[in-house]
Protein backbone atom coordinates (compact mmCIF):
# COMPACT_ATOMS: atom_id res chain seq x y z
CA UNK A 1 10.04 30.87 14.04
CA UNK A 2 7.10 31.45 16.46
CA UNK A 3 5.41 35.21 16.28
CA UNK A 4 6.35 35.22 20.06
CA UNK A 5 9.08 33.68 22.05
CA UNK A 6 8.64 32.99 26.04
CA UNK A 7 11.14 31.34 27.67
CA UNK A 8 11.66 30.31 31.21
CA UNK A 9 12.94 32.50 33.94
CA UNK A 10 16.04 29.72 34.54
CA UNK A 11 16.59 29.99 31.06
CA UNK A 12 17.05 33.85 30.47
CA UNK A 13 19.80 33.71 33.89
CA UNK A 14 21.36 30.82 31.69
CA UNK A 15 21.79 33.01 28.80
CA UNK A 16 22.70 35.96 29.95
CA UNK A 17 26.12 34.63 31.84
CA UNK A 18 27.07 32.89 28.57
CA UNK A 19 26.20 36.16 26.68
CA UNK A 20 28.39 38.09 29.70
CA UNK A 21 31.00 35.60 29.33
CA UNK A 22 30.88 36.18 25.45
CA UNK A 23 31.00 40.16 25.52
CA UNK A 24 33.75 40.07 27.52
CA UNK A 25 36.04 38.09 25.69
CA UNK A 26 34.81 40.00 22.46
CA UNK A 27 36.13 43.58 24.42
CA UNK A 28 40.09 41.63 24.25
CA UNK A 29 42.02 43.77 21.45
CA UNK A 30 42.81 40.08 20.10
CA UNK A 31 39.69 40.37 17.95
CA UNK A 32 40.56 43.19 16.14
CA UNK A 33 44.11 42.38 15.61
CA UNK A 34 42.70 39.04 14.33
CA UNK A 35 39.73 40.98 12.26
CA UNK A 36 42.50 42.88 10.59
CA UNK A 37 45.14 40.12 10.11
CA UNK A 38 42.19 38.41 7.69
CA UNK A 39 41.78 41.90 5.73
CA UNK A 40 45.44 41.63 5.10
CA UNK A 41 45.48 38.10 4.03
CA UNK A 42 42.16 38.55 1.80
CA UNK A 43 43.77 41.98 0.45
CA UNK A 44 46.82 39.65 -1.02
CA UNK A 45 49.08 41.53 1.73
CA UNK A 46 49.65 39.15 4.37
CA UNK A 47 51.43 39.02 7.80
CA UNK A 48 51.64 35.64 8.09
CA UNK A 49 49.79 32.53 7.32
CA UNK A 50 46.36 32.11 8.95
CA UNK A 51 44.50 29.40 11.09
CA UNK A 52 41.05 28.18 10.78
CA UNK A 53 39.47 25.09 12.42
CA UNK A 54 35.88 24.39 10.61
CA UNK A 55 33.35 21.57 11.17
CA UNK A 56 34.14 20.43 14.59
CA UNK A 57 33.00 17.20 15.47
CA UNK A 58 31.03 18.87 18.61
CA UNK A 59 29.55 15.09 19.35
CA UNK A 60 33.11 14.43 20.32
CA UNK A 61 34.28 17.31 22.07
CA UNK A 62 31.58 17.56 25.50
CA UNK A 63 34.91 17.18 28.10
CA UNK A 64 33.58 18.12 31.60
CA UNK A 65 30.53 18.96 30.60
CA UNK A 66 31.66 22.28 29.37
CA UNK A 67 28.90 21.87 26.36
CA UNK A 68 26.14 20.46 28.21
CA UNK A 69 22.73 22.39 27.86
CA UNK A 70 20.99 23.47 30.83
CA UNK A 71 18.22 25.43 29.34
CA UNK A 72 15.05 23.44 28.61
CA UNK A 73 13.16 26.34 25.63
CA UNK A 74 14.16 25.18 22.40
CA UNK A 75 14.84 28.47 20.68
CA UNK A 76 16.83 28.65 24.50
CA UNK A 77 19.07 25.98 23.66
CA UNK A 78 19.74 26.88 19.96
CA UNK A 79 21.08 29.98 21.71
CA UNK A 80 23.02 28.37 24.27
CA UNK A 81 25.04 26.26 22.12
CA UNK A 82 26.12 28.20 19.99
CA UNK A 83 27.29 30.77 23.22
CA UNK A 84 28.83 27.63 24.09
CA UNK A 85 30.46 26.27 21.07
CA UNK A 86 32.23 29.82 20.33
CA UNK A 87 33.42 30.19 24.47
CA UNK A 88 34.91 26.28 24.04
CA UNK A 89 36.53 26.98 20.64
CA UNK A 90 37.73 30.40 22.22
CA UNK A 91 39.27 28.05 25.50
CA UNK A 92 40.69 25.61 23.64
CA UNK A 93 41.42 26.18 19.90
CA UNK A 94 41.60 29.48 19.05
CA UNK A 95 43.46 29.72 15.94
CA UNK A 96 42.38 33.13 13.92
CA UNK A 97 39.00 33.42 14.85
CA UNK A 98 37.16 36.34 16.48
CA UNK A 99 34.35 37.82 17.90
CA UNK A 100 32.01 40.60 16.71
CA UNK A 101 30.87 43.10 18.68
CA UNK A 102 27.34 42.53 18.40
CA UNK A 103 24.99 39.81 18.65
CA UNK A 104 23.20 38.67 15.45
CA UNK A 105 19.35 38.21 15.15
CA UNK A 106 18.59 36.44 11.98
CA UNK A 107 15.88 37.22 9.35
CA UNK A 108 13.13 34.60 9.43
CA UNK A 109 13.82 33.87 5.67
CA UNK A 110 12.07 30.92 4.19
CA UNK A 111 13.27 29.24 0.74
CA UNK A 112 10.91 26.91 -0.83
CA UNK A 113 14.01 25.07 -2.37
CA UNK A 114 14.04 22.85 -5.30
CA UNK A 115 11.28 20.61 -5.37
CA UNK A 116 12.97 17.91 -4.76
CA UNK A 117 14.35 15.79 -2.63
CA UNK A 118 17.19 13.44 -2.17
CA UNK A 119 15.62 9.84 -1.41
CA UNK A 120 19.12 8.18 0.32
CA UNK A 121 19.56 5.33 1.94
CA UNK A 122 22.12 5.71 5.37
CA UNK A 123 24.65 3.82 6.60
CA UNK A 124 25.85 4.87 10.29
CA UNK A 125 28.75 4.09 12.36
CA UNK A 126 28.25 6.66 14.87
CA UNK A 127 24.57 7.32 15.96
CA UNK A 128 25.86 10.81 17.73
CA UNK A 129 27.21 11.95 14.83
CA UNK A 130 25.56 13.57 11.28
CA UNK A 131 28.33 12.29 9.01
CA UNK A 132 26.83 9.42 7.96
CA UNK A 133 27.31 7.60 4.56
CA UNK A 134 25.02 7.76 1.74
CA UNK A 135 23.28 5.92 -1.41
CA UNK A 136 21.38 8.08 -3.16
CA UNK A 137 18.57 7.10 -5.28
CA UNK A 138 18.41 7.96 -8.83
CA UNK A 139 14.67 10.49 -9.82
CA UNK A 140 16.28 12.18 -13.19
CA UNK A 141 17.11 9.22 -15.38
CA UNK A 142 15.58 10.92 -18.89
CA UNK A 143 15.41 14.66 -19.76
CA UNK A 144 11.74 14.97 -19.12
CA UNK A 145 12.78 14.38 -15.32
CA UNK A 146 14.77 17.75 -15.26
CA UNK A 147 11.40 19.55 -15.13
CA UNK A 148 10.98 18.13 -11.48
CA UNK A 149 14.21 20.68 -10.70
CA UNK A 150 11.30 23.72 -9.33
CA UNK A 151 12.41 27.16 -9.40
CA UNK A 152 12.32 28.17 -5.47
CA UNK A 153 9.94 30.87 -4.07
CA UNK A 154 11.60 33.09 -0.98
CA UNK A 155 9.48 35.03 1.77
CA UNK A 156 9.97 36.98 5.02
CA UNK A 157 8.09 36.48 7.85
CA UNK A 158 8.81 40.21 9.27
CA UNK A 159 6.81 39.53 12.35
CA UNK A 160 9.05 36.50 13.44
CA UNK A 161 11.50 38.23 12.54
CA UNK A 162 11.01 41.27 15.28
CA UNK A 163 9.87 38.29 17.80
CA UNK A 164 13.12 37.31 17.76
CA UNK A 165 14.78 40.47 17.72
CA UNK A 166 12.79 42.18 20.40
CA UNK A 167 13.40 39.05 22.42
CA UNK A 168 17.15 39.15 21.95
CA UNK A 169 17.22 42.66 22.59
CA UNK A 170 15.34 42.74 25.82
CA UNK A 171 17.58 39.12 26.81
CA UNK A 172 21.05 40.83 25.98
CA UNK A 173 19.83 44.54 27.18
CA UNK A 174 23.48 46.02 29.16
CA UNK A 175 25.44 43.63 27.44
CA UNK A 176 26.18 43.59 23.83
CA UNK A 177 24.32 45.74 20.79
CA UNK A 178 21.34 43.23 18.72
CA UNK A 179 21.81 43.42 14.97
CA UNK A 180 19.32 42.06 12.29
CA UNK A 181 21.35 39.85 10.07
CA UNK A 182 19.91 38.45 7.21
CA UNK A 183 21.99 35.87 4.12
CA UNK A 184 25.55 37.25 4.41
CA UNK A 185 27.02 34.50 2.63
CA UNK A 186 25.49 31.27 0.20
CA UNK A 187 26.78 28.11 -0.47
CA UNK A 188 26.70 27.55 -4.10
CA UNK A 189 27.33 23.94 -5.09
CA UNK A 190 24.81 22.92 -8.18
CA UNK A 191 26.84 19.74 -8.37
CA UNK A 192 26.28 18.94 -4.70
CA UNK A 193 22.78 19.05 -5.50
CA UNK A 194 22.18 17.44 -8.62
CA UNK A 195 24.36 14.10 -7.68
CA UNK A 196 21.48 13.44 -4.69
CA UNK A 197 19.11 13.52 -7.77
CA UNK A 198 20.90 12.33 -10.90
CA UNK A 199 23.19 9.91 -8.69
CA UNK A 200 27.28 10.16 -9.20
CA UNK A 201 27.90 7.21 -11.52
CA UNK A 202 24.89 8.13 -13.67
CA UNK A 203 26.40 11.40 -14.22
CA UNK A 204 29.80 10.89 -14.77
CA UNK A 205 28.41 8.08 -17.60
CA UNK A 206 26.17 10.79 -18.92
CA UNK A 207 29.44 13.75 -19.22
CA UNK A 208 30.23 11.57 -22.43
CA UNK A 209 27.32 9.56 -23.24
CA UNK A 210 24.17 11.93 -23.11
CA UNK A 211 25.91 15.88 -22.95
CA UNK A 212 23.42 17.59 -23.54
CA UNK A 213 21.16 16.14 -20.66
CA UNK A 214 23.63 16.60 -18.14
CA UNK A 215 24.26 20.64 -19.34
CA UNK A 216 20.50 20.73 -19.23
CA UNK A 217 20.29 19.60 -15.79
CA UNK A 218 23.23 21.76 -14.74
CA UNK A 219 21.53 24.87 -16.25
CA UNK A 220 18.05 24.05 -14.51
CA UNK A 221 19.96 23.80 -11.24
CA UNK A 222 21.77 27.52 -11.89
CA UNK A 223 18.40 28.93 -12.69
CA UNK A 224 17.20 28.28 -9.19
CA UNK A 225 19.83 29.86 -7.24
CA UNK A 226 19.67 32.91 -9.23
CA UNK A 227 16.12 32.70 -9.16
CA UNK A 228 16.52 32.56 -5.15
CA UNK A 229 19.72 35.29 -5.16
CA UNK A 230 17.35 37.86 -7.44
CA UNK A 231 14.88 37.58 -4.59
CA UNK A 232 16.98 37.87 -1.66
CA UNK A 233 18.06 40.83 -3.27
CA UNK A 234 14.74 42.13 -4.66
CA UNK A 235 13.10 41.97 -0.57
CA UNK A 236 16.65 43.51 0.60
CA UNK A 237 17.59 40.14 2.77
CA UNK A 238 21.03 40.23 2.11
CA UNK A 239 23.83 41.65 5.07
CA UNK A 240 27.17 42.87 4.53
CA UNK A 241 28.59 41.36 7.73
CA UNK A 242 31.48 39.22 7.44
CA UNK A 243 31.72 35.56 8.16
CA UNK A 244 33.17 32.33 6.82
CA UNK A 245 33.52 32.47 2.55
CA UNK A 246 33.50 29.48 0.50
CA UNK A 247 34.78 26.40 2.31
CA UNK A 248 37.60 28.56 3.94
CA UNK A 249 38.02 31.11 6.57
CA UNK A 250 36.35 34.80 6.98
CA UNK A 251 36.15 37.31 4.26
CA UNK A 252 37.33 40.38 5.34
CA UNK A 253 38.35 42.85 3.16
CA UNK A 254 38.57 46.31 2.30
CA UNK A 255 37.93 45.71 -1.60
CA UNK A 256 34.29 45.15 0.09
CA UNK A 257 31.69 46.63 -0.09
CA UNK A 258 31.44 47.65 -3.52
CA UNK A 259 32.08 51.54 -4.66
CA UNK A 260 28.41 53.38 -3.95
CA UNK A 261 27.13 50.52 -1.54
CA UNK A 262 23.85 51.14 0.70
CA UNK A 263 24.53 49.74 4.01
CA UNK A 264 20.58 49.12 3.96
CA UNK A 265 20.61 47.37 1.04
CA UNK A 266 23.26 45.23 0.19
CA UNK A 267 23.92 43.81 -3.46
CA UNK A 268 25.81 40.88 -4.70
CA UNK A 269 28.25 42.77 -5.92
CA UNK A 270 29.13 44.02 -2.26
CA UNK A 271 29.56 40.51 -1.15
CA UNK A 272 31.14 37.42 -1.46
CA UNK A 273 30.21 34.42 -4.32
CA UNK A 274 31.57 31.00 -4.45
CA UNK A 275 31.16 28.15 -6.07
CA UNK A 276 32.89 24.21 -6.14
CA UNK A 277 32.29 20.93 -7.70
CA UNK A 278 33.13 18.43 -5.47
CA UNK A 279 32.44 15.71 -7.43
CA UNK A 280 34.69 16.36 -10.11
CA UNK A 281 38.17 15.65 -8.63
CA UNK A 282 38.58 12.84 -11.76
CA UNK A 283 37.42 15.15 -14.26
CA UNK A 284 39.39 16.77 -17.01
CA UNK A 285 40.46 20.44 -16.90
CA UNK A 286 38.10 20.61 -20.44
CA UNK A 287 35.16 18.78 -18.94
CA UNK A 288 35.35 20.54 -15.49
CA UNK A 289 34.62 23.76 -17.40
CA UNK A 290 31.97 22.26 -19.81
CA UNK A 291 30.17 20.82 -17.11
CA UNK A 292 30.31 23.22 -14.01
CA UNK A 293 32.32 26.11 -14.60
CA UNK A 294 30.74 27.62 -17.57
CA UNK A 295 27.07 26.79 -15.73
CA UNK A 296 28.74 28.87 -12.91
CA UNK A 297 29.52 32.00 -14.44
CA UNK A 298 26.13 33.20 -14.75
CA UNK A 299 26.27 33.34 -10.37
CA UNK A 300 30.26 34.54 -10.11
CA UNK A 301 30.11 37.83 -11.98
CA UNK A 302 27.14 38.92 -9.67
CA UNK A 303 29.62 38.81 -6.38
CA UNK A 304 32.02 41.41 -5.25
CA UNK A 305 34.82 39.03 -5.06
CA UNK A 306 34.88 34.61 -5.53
CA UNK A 307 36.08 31.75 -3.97
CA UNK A 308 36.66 28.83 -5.68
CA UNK A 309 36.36 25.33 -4.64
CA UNK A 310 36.12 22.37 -2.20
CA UNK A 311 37.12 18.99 -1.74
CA UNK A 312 38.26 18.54 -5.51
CA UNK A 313 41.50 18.96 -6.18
CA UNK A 314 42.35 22.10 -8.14
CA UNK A 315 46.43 22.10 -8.90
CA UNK A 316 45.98 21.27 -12.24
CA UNK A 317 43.25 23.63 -13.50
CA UNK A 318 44.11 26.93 -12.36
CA UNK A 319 44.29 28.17 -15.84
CA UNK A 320 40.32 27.62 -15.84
CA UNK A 321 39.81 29.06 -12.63
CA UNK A 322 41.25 32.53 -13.74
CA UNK A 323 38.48 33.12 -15.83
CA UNK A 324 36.69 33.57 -12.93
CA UNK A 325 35.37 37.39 -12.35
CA UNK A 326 36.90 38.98 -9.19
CA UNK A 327 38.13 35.34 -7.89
CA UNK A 328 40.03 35.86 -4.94
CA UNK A 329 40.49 32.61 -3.08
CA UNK A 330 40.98 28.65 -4.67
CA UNK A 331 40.81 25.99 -2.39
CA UNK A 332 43.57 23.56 -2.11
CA UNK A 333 42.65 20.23 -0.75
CA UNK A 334 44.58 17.04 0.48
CA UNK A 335 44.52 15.62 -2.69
CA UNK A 336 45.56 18.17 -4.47
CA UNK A 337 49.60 18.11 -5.72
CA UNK A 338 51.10 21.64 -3.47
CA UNK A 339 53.68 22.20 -5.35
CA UNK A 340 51.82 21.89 -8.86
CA UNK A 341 49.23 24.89 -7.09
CA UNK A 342 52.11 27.00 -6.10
CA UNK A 343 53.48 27.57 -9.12
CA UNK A 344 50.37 28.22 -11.02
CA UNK A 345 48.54 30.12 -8.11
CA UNK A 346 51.66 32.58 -6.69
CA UNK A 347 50.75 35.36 -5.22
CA UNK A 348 47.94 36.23 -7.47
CA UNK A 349 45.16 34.70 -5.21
CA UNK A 350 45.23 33.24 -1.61
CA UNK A 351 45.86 29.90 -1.46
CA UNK A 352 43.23 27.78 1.22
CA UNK A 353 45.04 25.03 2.10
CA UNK A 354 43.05 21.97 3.64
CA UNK A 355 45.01 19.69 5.68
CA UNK A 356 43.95 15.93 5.45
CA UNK A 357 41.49 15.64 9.08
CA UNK A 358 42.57 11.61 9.13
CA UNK A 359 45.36 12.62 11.13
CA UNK A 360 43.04 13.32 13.48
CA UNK A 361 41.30 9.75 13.18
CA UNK A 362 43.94 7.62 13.65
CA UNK A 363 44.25 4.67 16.53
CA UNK A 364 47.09 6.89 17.73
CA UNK A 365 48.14 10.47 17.99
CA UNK A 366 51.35 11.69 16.39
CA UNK A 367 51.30 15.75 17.00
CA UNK A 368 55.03 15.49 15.45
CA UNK A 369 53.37 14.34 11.95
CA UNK A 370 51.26 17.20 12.56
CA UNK A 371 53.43 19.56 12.90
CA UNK A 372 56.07 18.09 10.33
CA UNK A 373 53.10 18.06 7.61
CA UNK A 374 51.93 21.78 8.11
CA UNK A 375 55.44 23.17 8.32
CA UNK A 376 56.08 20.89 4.64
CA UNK A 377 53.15 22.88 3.20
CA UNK A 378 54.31 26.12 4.53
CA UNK A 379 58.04 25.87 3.21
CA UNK A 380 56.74 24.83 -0.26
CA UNK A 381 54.08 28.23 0.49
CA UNK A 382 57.16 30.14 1.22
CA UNK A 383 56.82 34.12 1.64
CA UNK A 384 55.55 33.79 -2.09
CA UNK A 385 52.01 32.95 -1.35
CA UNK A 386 48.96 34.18 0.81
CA UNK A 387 48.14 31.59 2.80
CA UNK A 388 44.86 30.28 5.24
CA UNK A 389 44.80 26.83 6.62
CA UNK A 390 41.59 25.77 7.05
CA UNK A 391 41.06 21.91 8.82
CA UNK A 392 37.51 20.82 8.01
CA UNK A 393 35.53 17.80 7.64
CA UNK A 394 36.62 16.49 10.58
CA UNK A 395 34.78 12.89 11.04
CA UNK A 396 36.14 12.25 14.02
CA UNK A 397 38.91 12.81 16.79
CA UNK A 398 38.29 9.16 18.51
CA UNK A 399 36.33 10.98 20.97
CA UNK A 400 39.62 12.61 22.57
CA UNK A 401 38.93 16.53 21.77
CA UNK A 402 42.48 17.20 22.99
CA UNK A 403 43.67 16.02 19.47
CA UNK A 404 42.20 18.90 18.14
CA UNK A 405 43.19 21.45 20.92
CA UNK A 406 47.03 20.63 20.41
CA UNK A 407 46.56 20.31 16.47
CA UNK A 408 45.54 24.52 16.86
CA UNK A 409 48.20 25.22 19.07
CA UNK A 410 50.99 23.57 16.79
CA UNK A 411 49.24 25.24 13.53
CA UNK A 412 49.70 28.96 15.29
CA UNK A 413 53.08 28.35 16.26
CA UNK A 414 53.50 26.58 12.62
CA UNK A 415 51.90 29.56 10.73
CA UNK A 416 53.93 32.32 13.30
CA UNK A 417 57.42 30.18 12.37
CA UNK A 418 56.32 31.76 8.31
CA UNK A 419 55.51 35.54 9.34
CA UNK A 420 56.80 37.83 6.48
């Protein structure tokens, strides 16, 4: 971030109808009743099932220009998008999600990272789109490789920082409150990074024939992020607002903040962890722990409350996941078996169902396959289970948004069909 932001006259009357538009709709008593319909659900006392789209395809969704930019400043336009983004999703899908009642201004945190980077080759089918498919090129191929795994180096640039927050402040002045907002959630996935290194085949070979490598590697991998978290913690750059936890939908709680919290300093322990490995959807219940879980406890116990998982399909390894400090939420994908999950998960954590997206990416639309295949989860859910549905990954909708707009509106009247 620059140490001082100046933007353009036509910009700032750009902004500051969005940002009218926003605080508005934010003032609707929907928001609450939606803030506290999550706190339920993540308190294992829900009303009713609840609805999260994630990972639009925004390439796909600009229908009468209602997400074209008009701002020209490029801090302007990071702004303006994401006004617009929430107002669209608000218009036409609005599932479970709310708004806050204040506008975030995030710390200029900087990680140095890992040292290393994936060297992939791309395929592309789309050019206006970022899902794109990859080859990744293999750097660790011995043990003496791990060492190029670097242990990452955080810093705050406090005077960006106030640039932007003195700018957003002065932008939004009349409209909505400007909060500081530094990490209030991470994405910890060692096995999402070490398969752009090691490469996928390479690793799964080297589970059985070289163990000890691949544990090595693992552990290096851990020792960054915690070497990252006990910084962000260290220069107090962690927030206790709530967003999105995991690969599912927000966190609210009241089991969070932890007992004696500092609103001024927030700990791990008053947040959220999680943790997935993506990769492993072939791999044994035995090895899955081996491998990633056991890598991954050092991380979990830190957090206030877990969630667990991804992509990789979890039904049969439940029994592994409750060893998991304070785990809360387990992902159920596609591909995993529902009724298998079900029974093993009950009411003792929520279950975050994933619908398959491909639905959505078909030559034709079939909204009655839609609905057919939520309300199939849902009986099988029954008033046993604490449910989210949250549809991700979502490629592509054949550049015909309104797929997705009638997908939310079947999924509410799905998940209000299952109220307790």
């Amino acid at each position: 971030m620059p140490d001082e932001i100046i933007i353009p006259s036509k910009d700032r009357d750009v902004l500051r109808r969005l940002a009218e538009e926003t605080a508005e709709i934010a003032a609707l008593p929907a928001h609450k009743e939606k803030a506290g319909l999550w706190t339920r659900l993540n308190d294992l006392r829900s009303a009713r099932p609840m609805v999260l789209i994630s990972q639009v395809c925004w390439n796909e969704m600009n229908l009468d220009n209602e997400l074209t930019l008009q701002t020209s400043h490029p801090w302007a336009r990071g702004q303006e998008f994401g006004f617009r983004a929430s107002l669209y999703k608000w218009r036409h899908m609005p599932d479970d999600m709310f708004f806050g009642d204040s506008f975030w201004s995030p710390l200029a945190i900087r990680s140095t990272g890992f040292g290393i980077d994936e060297d992939v080759d791309i395929v592309k089918t789309d050019e206006t789109s970022d899902v794109v498919s990859r080859h990744f090129n293999v750097q660790i191929r011995n043990p003496e490789d791990i060492e190029k795994i670097l242990m990452p180096v955080v810093t705050h640039n406090e005077k960006a920082t106030e640039a932007e927050y003195q700018t957003m402040s002065e932008l939004y002045k009349g409209i909505m409150p400007v909060k500081k907002v530094g990490r209030t959630h991470i994405w910890f996935a060692p096995w999402d990074n070490l398969i752009r290194w090691y490469g996928i085949k390479e690793a799964m070979m080297d589970m059985i024939d070289r163990p000890e490598m691949v544990n090595s590697a693992v552990s290096r991998v851990v020792d960054g992020y915690m070497a990252e978290l006990d910084q962000l913690e260290k220069l107090n750059l962690l927030s206790l607002e709530t967003t999105g936890v995991g690969s599912g939908g927000y966190g609210n709680t009241s089991d969070l903040p932890g007992a004696g919290c500092d609103p001024g300093y927030a700990r791990p322990h008053d947040l959220w962890g999680c943790s997935n490995a993506q990769i492993f959807s072939e791999v044994s219940p035995d090895m899955h722990w081996e491998f990633a879980i056991r890598h991954d406890m050092r991380w979990l116990e830190r957090w206030g409350l877990n969630y667990y998982g991804c992509c990789e399909p979890l039904d049969r390894k439940i029994h592994i996941l409750r060893r998991i400090p304070n785990l809360r939420k387990i992902s159920i994908s596609p591909w995993a078996d529902i009724d298998r999950a079900v029974e093993n998960i009950g009411s003792d954590f929520v279950v975050s169902y994933k619908p398959n997206p491909a639905i959505l990416a078909e030559e034709s639309w079939h909204p009655e396959r839609a609905r057919a295949a939520l309300r199939k989860v849902l009986e099988r859910t029954g008033k046993k289970c604490h449910v989210e549905i949250i549809l991700k990954d979502i490629s592509t909708v054949r550049y015909k948004p309104q797929r997705l707009w009638e997908w939310s509106r079947i999924a509410m009247e799905t998940a209000e069909e299952f109220s307790r």
